[in-house]
C-alpha atoms as a PDB file:
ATOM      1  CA  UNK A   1     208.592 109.891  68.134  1.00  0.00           C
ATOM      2  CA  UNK A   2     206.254 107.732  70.215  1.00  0.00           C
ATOM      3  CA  UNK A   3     206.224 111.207  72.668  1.00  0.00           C
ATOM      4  CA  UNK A   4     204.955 112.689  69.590  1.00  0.00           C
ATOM      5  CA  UNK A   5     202.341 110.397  68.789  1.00  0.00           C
ATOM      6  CA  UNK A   6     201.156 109.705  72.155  1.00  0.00           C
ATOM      7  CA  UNK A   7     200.670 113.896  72.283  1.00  0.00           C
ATOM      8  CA  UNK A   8     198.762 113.359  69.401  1.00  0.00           C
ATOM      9  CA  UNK A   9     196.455 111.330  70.449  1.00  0.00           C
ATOM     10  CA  UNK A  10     195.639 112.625  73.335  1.00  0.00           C
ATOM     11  CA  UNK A  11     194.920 115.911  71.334  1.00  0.00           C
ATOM     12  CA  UNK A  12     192.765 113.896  69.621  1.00  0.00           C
ATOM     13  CA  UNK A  13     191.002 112.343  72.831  1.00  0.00           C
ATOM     14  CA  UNK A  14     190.654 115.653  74.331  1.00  0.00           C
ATOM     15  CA  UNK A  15     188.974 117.106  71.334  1.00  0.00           C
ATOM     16  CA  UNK A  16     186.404 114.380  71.157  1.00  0.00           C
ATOM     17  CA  UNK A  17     185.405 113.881  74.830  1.00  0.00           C
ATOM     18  CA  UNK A  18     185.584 117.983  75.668  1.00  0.00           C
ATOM     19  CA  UNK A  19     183.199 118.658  72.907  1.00  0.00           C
ATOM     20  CA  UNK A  20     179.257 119.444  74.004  1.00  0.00           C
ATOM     21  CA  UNK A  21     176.632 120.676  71.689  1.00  0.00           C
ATOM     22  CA  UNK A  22     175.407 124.408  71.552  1.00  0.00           C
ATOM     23  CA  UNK A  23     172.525 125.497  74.300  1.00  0.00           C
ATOM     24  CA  UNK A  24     172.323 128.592  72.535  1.00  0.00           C
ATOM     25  CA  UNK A  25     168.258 128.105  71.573  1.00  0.00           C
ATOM     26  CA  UNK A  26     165.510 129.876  73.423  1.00  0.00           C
ATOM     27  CA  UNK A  27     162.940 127.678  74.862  1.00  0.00           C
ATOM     28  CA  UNK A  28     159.497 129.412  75.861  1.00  0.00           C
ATOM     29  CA  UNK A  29     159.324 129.376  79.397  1.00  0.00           C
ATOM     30  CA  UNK A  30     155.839 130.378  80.623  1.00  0.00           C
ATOM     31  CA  UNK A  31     152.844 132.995  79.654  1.00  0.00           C
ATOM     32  CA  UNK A  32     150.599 135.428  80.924  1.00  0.00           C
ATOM     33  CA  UNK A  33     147.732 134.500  81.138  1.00  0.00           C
ATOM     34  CA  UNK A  34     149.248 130.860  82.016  1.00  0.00           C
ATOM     35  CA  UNK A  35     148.427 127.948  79.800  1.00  0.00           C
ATOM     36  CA  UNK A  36     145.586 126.460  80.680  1.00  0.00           C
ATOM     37  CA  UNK A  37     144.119 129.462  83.111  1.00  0.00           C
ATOM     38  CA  UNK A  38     140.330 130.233  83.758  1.00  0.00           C
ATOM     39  CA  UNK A  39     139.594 134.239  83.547  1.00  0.00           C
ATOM     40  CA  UNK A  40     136.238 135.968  84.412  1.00  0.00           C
ATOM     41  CA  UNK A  41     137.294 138.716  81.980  1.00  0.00           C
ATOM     42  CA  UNK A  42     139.568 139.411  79.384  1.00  0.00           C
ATOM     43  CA  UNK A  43     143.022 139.950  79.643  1.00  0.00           C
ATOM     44  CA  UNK A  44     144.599 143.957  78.442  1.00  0.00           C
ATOM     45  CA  UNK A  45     147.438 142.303  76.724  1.00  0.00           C
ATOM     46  CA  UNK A  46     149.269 138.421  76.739  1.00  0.00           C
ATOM     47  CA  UNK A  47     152.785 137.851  77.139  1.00  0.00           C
ATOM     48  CA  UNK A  48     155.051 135.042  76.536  1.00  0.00           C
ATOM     49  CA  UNK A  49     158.476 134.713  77.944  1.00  0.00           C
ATOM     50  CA  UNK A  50     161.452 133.000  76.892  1.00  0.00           C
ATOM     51  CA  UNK A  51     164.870 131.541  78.199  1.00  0.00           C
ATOM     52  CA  UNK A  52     166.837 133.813  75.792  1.00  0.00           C
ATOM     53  CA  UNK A  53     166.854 137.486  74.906  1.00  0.00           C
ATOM     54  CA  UNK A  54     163.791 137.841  71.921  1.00  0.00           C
ATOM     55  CA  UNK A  55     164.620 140.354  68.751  1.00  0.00           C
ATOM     56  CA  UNK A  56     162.394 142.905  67.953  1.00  0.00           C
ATOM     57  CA  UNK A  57     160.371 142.296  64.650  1.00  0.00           C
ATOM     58  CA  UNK A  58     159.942 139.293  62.978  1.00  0.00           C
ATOM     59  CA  UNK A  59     157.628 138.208  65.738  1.00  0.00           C
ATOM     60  CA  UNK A  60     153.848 137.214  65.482  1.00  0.00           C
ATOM     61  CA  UNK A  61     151.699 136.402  68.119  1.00  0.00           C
ATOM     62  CA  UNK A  62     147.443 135.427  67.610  1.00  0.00           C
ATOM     63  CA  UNK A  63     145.009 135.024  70.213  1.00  0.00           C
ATOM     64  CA  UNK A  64     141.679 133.243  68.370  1.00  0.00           C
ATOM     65  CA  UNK A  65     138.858 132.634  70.147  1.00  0.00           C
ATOM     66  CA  UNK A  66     136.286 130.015  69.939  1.00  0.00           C
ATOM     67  CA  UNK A  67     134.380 132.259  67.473  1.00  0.00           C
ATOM     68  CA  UNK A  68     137.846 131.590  64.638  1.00  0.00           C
ATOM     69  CA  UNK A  69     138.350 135.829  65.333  1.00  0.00           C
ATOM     70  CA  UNK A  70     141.951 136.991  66.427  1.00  0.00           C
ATOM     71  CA  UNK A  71     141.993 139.615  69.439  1.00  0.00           C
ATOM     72  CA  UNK A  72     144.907 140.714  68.711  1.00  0.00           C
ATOM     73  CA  UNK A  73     144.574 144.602  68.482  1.00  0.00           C
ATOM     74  CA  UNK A  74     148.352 146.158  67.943  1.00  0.00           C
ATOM     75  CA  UNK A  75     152.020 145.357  67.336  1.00  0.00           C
ATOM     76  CA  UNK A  76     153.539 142.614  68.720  1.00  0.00           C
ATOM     77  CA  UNK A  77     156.665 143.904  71.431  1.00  0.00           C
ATOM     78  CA  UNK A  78     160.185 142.434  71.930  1.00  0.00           C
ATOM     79  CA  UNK A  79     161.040 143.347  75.620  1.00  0.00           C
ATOM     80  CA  UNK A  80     164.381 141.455  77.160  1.00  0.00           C
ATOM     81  CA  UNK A  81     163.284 137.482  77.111  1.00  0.00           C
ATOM     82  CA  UNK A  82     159.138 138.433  76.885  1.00  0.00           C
ATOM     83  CA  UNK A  83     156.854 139.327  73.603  1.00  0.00           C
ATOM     84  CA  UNK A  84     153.720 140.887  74.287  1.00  0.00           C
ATOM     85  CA  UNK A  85     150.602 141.983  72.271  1.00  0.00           C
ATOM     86  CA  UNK A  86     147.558 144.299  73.080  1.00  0.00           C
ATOM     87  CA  UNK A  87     144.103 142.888  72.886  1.00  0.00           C
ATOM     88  CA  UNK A  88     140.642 144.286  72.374  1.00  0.00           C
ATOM     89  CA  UNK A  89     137.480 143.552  74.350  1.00  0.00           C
ATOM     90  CA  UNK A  90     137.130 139.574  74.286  1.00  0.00           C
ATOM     91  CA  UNK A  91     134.154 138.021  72.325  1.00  0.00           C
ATOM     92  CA  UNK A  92     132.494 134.784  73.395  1.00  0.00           C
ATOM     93  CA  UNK A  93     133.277 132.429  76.457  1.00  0.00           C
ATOM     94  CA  UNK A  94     135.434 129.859  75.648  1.00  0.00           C
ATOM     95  CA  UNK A  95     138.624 128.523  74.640  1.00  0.00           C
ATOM     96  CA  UNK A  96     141.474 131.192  73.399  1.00  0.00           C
ATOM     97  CA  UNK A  97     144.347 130.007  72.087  1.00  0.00           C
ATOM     98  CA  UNK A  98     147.445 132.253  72.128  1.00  0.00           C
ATOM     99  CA  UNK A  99     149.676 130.859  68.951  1.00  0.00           C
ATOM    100  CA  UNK A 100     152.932 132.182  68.393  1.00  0.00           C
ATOM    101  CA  UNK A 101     155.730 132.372  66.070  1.00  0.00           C
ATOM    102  CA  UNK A 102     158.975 134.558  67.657  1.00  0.00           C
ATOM    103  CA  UNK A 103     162.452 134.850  66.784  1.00  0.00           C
ATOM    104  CA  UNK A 104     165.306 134.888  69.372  1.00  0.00           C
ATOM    105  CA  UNK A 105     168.519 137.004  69.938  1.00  0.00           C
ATOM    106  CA  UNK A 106     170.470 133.779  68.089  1.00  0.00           C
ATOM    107  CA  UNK A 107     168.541 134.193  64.899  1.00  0.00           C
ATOM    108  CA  UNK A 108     166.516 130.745  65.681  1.00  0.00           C
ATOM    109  CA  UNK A 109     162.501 131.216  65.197  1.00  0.00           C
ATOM    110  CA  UNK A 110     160.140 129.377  68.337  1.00  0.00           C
ATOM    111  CA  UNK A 111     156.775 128.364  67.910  1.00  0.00           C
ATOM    112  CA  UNK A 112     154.245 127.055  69.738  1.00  0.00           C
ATOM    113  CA  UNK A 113     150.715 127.476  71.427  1.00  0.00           C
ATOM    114  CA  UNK A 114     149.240 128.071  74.864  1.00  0.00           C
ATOM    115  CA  UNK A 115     145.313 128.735  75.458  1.00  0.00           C
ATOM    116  CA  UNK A 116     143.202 129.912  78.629  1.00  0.00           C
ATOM    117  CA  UNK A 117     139.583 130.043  78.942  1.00  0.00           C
ATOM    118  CA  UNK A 118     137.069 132.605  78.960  1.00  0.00           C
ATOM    119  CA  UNK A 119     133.922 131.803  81.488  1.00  0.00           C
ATOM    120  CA  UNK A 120     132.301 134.936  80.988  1.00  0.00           C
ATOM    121  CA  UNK A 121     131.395 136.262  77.555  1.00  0.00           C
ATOM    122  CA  UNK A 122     132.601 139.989  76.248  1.00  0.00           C
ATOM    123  CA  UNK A 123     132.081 142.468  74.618  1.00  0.00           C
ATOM    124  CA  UNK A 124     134.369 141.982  71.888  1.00  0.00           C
ATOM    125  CA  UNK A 125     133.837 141.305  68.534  1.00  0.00           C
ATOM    126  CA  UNK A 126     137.735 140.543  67.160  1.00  0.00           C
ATOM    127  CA  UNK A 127     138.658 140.277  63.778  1.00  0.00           C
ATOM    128  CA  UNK A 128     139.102 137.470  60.762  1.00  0.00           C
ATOM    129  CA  UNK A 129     142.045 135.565  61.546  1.00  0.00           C
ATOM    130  CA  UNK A 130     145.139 136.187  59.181  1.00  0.00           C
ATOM    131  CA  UNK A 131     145.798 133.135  56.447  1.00  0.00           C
ATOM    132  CA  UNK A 132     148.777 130.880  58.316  1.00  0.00           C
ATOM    133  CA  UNK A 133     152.129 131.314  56.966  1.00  0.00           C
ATOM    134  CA  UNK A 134     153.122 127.923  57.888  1.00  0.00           C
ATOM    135  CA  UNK A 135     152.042 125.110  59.698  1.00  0.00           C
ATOM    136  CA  UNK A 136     154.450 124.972  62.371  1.00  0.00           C
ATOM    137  CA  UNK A 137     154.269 128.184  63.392  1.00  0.00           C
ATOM    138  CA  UNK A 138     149.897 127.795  63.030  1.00  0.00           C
ATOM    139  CA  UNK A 139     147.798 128.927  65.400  1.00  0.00           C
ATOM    140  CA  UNK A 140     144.248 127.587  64.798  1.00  0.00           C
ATOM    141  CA  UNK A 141     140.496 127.631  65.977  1.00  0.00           C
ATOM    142  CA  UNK A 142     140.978 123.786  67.457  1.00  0.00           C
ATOM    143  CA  UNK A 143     142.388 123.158  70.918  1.00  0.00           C
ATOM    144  CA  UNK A 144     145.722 122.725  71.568  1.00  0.00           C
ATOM    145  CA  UNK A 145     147.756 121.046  74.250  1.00  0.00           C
ATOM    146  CA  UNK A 146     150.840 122.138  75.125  1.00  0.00           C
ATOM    147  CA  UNK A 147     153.511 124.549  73.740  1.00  0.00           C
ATOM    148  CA  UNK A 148     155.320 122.516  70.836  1.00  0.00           C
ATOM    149  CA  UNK A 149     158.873 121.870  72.000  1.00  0.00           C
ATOM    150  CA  UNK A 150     161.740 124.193  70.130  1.00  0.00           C
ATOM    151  CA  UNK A 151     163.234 123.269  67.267  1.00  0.00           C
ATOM    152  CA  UNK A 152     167.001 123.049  67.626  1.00  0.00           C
ATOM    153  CA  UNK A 153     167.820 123.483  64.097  1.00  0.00           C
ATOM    154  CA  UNK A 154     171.764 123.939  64.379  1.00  0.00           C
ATOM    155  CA  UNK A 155     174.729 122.160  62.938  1.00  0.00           C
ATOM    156  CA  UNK A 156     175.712 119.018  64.431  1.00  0.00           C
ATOM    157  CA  UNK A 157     178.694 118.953  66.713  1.00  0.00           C
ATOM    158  CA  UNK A 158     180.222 115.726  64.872  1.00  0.00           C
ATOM    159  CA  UNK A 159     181.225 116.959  61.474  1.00  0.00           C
ATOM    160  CA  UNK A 160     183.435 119.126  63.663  1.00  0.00           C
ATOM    161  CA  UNK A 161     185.209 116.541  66.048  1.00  0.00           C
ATOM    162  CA  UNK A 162     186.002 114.332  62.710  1.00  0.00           C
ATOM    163  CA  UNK A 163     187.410 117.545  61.262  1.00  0.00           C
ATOM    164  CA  UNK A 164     189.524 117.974  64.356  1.00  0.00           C
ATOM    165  CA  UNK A 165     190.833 114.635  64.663  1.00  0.00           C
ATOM    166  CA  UNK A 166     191.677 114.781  60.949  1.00  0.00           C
ATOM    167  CA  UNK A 167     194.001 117.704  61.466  1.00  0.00           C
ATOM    168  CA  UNK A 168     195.443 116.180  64.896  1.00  0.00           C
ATOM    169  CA  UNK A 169     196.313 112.736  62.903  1.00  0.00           C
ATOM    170  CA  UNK A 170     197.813 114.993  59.773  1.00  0.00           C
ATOM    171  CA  UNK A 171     199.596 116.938  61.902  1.00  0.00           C
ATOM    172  CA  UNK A 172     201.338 114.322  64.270  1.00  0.00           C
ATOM    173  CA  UNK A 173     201.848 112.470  60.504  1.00  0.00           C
ATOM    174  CA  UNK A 174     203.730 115.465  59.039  1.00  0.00           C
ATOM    175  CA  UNK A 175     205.988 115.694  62.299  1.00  0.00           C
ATOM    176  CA  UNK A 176     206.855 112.388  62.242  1.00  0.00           C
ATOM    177  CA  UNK A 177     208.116 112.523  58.682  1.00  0.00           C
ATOM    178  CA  UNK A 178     209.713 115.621  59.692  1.00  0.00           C
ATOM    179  CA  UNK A 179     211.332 113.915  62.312  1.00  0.00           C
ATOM    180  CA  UNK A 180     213.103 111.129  60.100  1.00  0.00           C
ATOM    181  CA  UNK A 181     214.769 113.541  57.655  1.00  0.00           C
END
């Protein structure tokens, strides 16, 4: 019987030291152009890559200049761990900011914004800027700083270890009543 509950707890010990949290959420990783870049002229198109595989759809991406216009000019694309969206002819010099709102292979949606600046005006006149859906995923006319952090949004892991150690210390009770009869 002690075999038993010494087996037991051990179980139990196992359980609770061998258990980690999920890593399964995408983190942004980088962009093109890079956060905080300089460009003589516009870029064709902006992408933003991830640590994870990205789904296709669901995704939104805004570039607004310093004029409040968004240069986005097409659908957003899912490729692999990188979303990417076509722009038009830049407007005014200045500060872009490149706000997104994407949703990875897991299901989790990442947000965030990047910017890069403009030194030489274009050609470009953009268009109004879409109402916000939300404001975490809100890209805006004011400057940003970095990329806001992903949001890890899962279950905790301890609801689960208590569960396990539960059933461990019922099970090692019903075998030891077993064991008397």
């Amino acid at each position: 019987m002690a075999r038993l509950a010494a087996a037991g707890l051990l179980a139990g010990l196992v359980l609770l030291l061998g258990a980690t949290p999920a890593l399964a959420h995408a983190e942004f990783e980088g962009s093109d152009p890079a956060d905080g870049a300089s460009l003589a002229t516009g870029p064709q198109k902006v992408t933003l890559t991830f640590s994870d595989t990205m789904q296709q759809g669901f995704n939104t991406i805004t570039v607004i200049g310093p004029d409040g216009a968004d240069y986005v000019d097409g659908e957003v694309q899912a490729q692999g761990d990188s979303v990417s969206a076509t722009l038009g002819p830049l407007g005014p010099a200045g500060r872009y900011e490149i706000g997104y709102r994407v949703l990875s292979d897991d299901g989790h949606p990442v947000s965030g914004k990047v910017g890069f600046t403009l030194t030489t005006a274009g050609t470009g006149t953009g268009h109004a800027a879409a109402a916000t859906p939300s404001a975490d995923a809100a890209p805006s006319a004011a400057p940003a700083a970095q990329a806001a952090p992903a949001e890890s949004g899962g279950m905790p892991v301890w609801p689960w270890i208590v569960g396990a150690v539960v059933l461990v210390g019922a099970g090692v009770a019903v075998a030891m009543r077993l064991g008397r009869s």
